[in-house]
N, C-alpha and C. Protein backbone atom coordinates (compact mmCIF):
# COMPACT_ATOMS: atom_id res chain seq x y z
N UNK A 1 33.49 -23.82 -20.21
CA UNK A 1 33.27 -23.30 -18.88
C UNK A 1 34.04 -24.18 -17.89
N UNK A 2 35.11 -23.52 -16.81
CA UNK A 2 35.76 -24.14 -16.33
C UNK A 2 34.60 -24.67 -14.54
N UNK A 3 35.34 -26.16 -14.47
CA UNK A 3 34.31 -26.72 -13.47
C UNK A 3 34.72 -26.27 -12.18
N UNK A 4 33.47 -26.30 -11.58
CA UNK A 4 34.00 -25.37 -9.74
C UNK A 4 34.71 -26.69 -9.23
N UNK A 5 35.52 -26.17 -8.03
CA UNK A 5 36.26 -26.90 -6.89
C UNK A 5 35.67 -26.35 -5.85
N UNK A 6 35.05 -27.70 -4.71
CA UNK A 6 34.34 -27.65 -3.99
C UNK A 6 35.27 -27.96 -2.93
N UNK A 7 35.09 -27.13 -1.77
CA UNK A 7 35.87 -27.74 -0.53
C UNK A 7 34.65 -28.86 -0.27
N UNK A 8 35.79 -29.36 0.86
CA UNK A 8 34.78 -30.98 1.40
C UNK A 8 33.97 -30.47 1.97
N UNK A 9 33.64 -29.12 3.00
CA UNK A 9 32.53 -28.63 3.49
C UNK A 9 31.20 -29.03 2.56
N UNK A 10 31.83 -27.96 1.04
CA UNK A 10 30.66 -27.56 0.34
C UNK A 10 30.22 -28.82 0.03
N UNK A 11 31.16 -30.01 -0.34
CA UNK A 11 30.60 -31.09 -0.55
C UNK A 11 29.88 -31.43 0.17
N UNK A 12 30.01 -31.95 1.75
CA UNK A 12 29.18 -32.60 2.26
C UNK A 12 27.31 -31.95 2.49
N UNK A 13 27.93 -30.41 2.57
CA UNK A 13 26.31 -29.85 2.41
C UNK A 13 25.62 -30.09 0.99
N UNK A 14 26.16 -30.06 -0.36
CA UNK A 14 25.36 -30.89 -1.20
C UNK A 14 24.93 -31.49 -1.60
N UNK A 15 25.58 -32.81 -0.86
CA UNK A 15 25.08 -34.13 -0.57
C UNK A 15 24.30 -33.99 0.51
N UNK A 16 24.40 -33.94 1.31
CA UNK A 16 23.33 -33.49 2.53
C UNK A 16 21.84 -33.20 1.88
N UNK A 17 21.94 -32.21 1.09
CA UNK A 17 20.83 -31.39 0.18
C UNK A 17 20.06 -32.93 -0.52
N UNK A 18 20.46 -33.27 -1.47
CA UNK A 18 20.22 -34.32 -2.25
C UNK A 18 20.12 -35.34 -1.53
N UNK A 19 20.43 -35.68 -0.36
CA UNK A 19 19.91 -36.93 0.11
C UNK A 19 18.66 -36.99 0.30
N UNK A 20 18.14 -35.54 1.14
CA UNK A 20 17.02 -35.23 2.49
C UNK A 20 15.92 -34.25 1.30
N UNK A 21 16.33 -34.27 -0.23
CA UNK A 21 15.83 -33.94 -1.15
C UNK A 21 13.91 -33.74 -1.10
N UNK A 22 13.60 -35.30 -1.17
CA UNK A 22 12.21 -35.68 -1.29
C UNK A 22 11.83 -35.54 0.23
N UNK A 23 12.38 -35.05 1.60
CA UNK A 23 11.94 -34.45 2.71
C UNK A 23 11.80 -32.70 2.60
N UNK A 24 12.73 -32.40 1.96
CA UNK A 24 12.71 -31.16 1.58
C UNK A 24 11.35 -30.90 1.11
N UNK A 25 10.88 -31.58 0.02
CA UNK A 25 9.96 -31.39 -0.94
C UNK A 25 8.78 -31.60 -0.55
N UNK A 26 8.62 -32.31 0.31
CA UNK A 26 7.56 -32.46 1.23
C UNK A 26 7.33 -31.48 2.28
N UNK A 27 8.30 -31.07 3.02
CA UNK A 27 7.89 -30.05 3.71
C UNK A 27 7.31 -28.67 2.50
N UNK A 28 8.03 -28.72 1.75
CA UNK A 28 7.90 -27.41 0.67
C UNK A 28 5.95 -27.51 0.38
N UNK A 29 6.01 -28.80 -0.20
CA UNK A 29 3.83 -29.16 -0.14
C UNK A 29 3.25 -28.62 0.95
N UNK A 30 4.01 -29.49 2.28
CA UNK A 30 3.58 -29.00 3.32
C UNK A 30 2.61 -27.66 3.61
N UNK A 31 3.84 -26.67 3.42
CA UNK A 31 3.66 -25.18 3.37
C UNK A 31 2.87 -25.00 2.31
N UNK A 32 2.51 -25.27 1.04
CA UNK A 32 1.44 -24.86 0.34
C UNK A 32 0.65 -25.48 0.48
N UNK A 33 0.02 -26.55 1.31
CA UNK A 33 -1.63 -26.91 2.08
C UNK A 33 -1.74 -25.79 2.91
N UNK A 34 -0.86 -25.49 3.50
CA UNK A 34 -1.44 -24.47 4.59
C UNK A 34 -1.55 -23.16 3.81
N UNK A 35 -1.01 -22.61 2.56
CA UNK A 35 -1.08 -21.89 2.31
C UNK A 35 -2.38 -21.43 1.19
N UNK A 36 -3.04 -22.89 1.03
CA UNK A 36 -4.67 -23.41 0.51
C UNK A 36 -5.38 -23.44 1.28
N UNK A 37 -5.10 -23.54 2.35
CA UNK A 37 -6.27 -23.08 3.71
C UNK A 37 -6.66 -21.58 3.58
N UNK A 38 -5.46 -20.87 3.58
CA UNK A 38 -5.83 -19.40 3.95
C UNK A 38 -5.90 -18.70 2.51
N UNK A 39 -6.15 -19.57 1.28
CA UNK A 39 -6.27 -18.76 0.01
C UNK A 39 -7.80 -17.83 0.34
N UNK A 40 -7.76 -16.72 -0.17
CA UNK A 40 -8.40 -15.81 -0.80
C UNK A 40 -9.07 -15.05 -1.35
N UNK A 41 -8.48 -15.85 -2.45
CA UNK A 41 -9.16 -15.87 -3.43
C UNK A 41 -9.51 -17.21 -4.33
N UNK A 42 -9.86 -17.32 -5.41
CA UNK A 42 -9.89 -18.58 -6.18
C UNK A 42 -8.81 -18.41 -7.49
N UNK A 43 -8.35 -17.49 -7.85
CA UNK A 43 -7.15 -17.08 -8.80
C UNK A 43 -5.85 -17.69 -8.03
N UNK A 44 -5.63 -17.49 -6.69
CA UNK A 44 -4.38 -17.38 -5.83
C UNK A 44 -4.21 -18.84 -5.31
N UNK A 45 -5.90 -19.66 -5.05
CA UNK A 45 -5.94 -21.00 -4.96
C UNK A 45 -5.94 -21.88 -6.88
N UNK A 46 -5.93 -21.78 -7.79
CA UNK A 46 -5.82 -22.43 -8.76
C UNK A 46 -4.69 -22.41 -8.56
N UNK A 47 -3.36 -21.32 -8.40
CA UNK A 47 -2.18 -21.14 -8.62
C UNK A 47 -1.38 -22.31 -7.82
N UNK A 48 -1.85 -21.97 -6.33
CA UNK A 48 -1.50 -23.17 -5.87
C UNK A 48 -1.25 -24.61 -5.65
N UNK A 49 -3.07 -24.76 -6.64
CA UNK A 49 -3.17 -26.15 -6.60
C UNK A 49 -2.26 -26.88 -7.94
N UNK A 50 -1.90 -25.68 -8.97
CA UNK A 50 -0.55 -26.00 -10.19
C UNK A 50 0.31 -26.57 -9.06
N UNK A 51 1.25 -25.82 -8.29
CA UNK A 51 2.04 -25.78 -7.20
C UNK A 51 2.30 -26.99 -7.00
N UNK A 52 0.91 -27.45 -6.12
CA UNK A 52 1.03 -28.71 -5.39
C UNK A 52 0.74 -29.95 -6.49
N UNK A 53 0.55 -29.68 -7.82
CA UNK A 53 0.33 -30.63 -9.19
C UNK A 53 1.95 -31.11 -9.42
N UNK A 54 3.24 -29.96 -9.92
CA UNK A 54 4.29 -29.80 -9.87
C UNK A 54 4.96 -30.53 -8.93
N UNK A 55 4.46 -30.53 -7.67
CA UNK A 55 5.31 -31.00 -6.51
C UNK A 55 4.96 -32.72 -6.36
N UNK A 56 3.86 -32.78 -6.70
CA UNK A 56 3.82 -34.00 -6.66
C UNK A 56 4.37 -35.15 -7.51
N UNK A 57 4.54 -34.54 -8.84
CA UNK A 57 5.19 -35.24 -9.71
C UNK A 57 7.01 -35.04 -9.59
N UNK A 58 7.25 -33.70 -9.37
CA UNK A 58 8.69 -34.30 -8.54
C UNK A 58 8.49 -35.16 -7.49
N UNK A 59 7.86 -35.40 -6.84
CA UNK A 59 8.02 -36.74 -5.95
C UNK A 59 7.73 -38.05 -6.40
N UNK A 60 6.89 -38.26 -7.89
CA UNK A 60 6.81 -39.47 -8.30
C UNK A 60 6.02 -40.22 -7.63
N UNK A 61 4.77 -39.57 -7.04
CA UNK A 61 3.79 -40.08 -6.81
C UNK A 61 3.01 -40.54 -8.07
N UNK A 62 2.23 -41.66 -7.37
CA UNK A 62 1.89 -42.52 -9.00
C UNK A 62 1.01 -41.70 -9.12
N UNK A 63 0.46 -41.79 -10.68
CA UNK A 63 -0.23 -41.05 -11.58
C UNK A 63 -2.29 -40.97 -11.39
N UNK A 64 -2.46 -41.83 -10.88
CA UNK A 64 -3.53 -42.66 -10.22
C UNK A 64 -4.00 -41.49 -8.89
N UNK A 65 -3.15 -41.34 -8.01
CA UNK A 65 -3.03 -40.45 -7.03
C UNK A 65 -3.32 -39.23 -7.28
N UNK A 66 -2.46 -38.79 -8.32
CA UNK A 66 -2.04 -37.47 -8.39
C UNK A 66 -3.11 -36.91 -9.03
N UNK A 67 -4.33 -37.76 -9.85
CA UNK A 67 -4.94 -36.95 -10.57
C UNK A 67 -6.56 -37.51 -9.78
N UNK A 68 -6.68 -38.23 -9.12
CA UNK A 68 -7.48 -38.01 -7.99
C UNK A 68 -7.74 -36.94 -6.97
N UNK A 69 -6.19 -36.46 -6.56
CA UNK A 69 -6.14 -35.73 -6.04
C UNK A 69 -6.90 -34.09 -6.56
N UNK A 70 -5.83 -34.30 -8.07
CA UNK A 70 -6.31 -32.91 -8.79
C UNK A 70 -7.59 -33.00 -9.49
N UNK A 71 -8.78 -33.62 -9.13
CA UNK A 71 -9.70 -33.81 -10.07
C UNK A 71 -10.93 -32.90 -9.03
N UNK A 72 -10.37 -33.30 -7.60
CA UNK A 72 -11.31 -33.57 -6.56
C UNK A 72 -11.09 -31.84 -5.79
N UNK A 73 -9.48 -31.50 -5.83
CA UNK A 73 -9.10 -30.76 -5.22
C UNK A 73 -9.61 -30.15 -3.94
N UNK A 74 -9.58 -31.07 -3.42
CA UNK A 74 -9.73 -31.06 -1.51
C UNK A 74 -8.61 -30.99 -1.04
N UNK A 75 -8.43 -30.06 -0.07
CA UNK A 75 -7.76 -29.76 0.67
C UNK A 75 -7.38 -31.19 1.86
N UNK A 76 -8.75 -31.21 2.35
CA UNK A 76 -8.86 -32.86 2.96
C UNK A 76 -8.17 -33.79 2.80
N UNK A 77 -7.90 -34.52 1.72
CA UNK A 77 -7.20 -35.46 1.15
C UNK A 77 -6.02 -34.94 0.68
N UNK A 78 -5.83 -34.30 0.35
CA UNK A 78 -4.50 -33.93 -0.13
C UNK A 78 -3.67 -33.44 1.40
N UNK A 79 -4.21 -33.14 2.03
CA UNK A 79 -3.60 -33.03 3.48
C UNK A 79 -3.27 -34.50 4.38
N UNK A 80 -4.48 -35.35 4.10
CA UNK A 80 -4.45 -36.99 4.40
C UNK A 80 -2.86 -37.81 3.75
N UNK A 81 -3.30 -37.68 2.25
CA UNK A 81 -2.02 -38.13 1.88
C UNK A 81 -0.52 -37.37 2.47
N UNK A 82 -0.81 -35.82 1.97
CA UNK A 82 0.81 -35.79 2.37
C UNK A 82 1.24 -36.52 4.03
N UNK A 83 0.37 -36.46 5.28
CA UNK A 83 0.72 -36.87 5.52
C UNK A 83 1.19 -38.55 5.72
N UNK A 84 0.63 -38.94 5.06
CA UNK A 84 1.06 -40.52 4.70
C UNK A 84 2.14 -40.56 4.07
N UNK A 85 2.47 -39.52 3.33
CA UNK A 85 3.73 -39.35 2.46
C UNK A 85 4.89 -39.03 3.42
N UNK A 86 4.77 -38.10 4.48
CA UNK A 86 5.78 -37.98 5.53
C UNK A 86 6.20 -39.22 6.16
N UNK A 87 4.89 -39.80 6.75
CA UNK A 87 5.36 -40.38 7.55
C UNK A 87 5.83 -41.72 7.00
N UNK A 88 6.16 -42.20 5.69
CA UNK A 88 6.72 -43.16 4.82
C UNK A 88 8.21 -42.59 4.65
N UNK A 89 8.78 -41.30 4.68
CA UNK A 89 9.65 -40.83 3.92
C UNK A 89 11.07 -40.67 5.01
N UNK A 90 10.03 -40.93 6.87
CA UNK A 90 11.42 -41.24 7.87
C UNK A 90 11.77 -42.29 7.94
């Protein structure tokens, strides 16, 4: 498979991408707390809380955290941290 040629544009927006990566990813959580507020149902909130399980381990939050978080599954705290997680990540 022959490799793409990137103008310097495309370059700099993919680097761009990959820098601001783990901000990205945080806003992305972001949007699924809020979207655990207004769950539903409890089928549509398990789904989510996979979601926000997934997202957290792409961010490499320690393991300690992550399963506190998912043990307890509060909205509360998991809203507490991310934002502690933002505001570490400017």
């Amino acid at each position: 498979m022959a490799q793409r040629e990137y103008s310097n544009y495309q370059k700099d927006v993919i680097s761009n991408y990959y820098r601001n990566l783990d901000a990205i990813m945080l806003g992305k959580l972001a949007d699924t707390v809020s979207e655990l507020y207004l769950a539903d149902s409890q089928t549509k909130a398990d789904k989510l809380w996979q979601k926000v399980h997934k997202a957290m381990i792409n961010l490499k939050i320690p393991e300690a955290i992550i399963n506190n978080i998912m043990q307890k599954k509060d909205i509360q705290i998991l809203a507490r941290n991310l934002q502690d997680w933002q505001s570490k990540s400017r």
